[in-house]
C-alpha atoms as a PDB file:
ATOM      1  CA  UNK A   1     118.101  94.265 109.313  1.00  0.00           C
ATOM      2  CA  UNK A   2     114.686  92.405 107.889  1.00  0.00           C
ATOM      3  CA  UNK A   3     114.983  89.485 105.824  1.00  0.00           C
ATOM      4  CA  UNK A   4     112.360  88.150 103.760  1.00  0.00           C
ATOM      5  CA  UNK A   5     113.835  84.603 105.045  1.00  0.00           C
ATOM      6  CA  UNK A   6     113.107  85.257 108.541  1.00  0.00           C
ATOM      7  CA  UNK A   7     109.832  83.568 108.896  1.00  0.00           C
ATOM      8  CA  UNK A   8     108.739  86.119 111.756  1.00  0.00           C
ATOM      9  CA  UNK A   9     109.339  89.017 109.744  1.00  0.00           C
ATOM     10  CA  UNK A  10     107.676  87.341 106.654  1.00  0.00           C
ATOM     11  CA  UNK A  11     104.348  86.331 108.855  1.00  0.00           C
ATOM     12  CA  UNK A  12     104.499  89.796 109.983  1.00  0.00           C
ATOM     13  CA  UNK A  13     104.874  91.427 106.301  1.00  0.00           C
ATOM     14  CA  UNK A  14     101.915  88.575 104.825  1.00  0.00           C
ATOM     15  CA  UNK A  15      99.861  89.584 107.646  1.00  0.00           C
ATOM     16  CA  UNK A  16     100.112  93.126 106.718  1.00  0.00           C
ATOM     17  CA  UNK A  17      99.000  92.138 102.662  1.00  0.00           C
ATOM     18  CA  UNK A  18      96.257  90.672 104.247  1.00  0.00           C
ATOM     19  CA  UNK A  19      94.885  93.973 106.476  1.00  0.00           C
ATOM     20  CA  UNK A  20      95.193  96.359 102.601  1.00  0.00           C
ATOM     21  CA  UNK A  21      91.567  96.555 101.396  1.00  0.00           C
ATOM     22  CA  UNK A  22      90.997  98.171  97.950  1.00  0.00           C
ATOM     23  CA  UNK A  23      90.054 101.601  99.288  1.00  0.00           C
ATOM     24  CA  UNK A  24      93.191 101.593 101.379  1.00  0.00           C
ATOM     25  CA  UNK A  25      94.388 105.330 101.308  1.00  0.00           C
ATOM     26  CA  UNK A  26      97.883 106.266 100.409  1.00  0.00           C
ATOM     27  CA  UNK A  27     100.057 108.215 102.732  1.00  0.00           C
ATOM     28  CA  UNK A  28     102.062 109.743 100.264  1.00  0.00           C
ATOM     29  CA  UNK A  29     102.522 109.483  96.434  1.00  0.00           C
ATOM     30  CA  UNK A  30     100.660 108.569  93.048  1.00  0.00           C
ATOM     31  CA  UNK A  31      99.299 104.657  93.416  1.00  0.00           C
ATOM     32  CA  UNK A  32      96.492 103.193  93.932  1.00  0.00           C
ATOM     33  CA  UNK A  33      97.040 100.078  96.193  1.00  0.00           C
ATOM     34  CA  UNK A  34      96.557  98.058  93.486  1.00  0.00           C
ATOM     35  CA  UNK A  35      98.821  99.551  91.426  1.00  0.00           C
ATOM     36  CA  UNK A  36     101.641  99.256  94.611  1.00  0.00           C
ATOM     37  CA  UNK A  37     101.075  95.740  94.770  1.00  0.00           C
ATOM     38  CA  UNK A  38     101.436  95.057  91.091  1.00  0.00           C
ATOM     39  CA  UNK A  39     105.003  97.227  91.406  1.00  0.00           C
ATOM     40  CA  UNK A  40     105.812  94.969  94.292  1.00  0.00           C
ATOM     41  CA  UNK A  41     105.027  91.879  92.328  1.00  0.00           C
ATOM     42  CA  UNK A  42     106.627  92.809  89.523  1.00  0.00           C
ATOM     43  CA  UNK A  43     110.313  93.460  91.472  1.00  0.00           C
ATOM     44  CA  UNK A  44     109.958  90.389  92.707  1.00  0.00           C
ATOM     45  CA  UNK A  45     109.223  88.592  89.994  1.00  0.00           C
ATOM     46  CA  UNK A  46     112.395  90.267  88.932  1.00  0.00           C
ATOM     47  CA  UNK A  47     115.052  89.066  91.578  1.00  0.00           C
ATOM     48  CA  UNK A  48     113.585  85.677  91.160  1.00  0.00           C
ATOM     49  CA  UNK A  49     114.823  85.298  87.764  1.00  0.00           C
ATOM     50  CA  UNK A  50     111.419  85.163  86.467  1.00  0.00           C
ATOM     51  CA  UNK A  51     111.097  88.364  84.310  1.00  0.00           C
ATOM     52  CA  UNK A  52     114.237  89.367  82.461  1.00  0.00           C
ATOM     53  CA  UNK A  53     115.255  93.416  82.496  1.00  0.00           C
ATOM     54  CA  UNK A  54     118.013  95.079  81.034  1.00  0.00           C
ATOM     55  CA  UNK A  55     121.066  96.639  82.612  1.00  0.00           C
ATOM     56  CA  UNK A  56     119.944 100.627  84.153  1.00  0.00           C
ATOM     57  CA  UNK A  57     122.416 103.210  84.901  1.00  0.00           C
ATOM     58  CA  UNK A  58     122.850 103.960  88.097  1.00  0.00           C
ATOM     59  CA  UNK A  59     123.028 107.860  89.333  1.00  0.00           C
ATOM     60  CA  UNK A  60     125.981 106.753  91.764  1.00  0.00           C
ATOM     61  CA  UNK A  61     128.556 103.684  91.285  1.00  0.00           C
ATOM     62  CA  UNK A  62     126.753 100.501  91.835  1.00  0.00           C
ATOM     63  CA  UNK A  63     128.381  99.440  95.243  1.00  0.00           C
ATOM     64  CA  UNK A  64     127.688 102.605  96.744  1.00  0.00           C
ATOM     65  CA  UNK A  65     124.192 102.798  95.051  1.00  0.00           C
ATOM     66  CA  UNK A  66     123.333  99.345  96.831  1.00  0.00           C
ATOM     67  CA  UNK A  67     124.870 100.338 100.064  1.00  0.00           C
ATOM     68  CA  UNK A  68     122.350 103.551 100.140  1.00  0.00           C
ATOM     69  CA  UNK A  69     119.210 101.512  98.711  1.00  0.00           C
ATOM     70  CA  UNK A  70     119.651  98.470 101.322  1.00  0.00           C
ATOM     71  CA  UNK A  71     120.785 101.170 104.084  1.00  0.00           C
ATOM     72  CA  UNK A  72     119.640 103.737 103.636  1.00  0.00           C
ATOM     73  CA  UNK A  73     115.676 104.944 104.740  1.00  0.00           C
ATOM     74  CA  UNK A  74     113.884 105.551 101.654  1.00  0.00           C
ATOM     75  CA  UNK A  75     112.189 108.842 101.211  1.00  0.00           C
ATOM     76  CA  UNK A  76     108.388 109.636 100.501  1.00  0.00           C
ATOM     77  CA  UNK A  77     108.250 109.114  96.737  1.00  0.00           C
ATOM     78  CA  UNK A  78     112.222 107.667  95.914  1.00  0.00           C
ATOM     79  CA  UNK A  79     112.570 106.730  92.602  1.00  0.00           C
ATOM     80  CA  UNK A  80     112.181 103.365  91.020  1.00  0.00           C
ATOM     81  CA  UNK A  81     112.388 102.393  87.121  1.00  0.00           C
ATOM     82  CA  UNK A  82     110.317 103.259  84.676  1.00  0.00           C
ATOM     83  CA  UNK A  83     109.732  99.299  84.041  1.00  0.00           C
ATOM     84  CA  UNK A  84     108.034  99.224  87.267  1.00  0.00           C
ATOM     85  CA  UNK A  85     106.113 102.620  87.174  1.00  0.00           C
ATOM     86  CA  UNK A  86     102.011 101.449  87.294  1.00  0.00           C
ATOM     87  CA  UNK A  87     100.099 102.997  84.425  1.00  0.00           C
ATOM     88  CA  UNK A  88      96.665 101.107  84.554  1.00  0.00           C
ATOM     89  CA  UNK A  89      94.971 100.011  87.634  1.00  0.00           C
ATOM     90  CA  UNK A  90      95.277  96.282  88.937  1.00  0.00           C
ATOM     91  CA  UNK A  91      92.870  93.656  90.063  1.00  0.00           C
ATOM     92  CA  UNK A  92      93.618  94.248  93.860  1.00  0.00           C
ATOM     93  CA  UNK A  93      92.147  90.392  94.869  1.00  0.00           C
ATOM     94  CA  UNK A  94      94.500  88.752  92.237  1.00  0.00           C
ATOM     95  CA  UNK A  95      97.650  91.418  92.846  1.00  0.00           C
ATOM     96  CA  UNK A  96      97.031  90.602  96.812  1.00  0.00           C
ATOM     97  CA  UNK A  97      97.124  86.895  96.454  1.00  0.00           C
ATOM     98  CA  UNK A  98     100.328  87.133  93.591  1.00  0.00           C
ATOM     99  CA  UNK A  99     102.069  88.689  96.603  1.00  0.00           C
ATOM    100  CA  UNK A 100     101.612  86.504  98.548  1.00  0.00           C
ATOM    101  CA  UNK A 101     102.123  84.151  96.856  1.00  0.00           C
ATOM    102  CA  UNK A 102     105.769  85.328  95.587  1.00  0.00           C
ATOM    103  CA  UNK A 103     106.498  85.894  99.154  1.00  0.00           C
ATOM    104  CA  UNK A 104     106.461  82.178  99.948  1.00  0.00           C
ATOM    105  CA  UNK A 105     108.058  81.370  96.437  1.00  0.00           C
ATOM    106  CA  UNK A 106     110.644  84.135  97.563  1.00  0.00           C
ATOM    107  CA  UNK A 107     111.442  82.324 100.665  1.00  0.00           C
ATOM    108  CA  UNK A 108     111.416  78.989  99.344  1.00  0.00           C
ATOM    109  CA  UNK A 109     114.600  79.748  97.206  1.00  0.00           C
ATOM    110  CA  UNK A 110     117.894  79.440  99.467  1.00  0.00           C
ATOM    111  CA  UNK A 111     119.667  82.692 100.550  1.00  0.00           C
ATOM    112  CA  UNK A 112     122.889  80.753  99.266  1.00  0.00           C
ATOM    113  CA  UNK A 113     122.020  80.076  96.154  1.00  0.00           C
ATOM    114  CA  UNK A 114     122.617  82.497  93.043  1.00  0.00           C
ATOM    115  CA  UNK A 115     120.286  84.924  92.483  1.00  0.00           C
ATOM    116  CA  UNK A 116     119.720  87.018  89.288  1.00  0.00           C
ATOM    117  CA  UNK A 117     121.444  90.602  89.254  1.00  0.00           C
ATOM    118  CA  UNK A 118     119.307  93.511  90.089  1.00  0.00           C
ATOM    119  CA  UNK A 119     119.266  96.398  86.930  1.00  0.00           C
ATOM    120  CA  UNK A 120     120.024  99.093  88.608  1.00  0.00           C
ATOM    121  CA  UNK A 121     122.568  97.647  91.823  1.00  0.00           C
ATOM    122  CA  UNK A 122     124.031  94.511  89.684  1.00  0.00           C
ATOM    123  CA  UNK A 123     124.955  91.203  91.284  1.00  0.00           C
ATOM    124  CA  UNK A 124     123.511  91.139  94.740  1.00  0.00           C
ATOM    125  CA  UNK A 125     124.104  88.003  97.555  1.00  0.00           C
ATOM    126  CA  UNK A 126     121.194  86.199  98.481  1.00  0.00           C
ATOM    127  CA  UNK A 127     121.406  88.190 101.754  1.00  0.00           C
ATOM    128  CA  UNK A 128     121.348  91.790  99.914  1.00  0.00           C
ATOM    129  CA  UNK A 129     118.249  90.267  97.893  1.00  0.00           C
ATOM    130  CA  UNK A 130     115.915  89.480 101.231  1.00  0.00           C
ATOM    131  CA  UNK A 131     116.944  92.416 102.598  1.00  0.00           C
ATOM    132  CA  UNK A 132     115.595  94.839  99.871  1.00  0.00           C
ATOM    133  CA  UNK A 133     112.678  93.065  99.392  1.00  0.00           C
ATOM    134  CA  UNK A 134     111.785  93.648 102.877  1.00  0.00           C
ATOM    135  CA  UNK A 135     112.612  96.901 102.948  1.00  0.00           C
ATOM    136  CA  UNK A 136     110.941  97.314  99.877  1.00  0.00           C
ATOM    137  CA  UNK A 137     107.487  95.595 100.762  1.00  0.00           C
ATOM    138  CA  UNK A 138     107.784  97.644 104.462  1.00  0.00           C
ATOM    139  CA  UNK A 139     108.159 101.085 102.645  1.00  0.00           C
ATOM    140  CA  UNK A 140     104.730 101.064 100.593  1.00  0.00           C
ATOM    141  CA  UNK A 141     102.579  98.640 102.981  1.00  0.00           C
ATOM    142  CA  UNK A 142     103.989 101.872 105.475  1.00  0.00           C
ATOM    143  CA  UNK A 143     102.576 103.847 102.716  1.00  0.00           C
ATOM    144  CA  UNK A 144      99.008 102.135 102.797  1.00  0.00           C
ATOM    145  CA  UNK A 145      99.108 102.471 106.703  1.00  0.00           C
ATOM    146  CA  UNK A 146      99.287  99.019 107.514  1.00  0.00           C
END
């Protein structure tokens, strides 16, 4: 499975960021592709410790929960929390560069070291952590066709 850590896969995602233009057209769902870079940013602003959320209830038990998110192919239009739900629209330039951006600062932090616990999933390994960002950044760049 992807890793964020895997500097292939990371080239591969950053070279992706870099193809979105502003006028990018969704495949499915609500945001702009400003707005899906902000939620992107924001999440992983999250798992790097750097924006503190509270504890979410999860539909299922947590284990199981973050088996199905990190294995589990996402559907058009899954769920996410309400923190991280765009309501205004976002500089694209400045939300495409933060993403970047994070992705290196993402990377830079060791896959052994502690990372904050997700809301919804709870303490996650390093190796959980670089997985679902992947997966996350590959489901809605998927969803801006690039």
């Amino acid at each position: 499975m992807p890793k964020l850590h895997d500097a292939g896969y990371r080239s591969a995602i950053q070279m992706r960021i870099r193809q979105l233009r502003p006028d990018s057209p969704r495949r499915w769902g609500k945001m702009s592709v400003g707005q899906m870079l902000w939620h992107v940013n924001e999440a992983m602003e999250a798992a790097l410790g750097r924006v503190q959320l509270p504890s979410a209830k999860a539909p299922l038990p947590r284990p199981l929960m973050k088996f199905i998110v990190i294995n589990i192919p996402w559907p058009k239009g899954a769920p996410t929390l309400p923190r991280w739900v765009a309501e205004k629209e976002y500089d694209f330039a400045s939300e495409r560069e933060r993403c970047l951006r994070l992705i290196d600062d993402f990377a830079a932090k060791r896959i052994d070291e502690e990372w904050p616990s997700s809301p919804m999933l709870g303490r996650m390994s390093g190796t959980d952590v670089t997985r679902l960002h992947a997966k996350h950044l590959n489901h809605h760049l998927t969803q801006f066709g690039v």
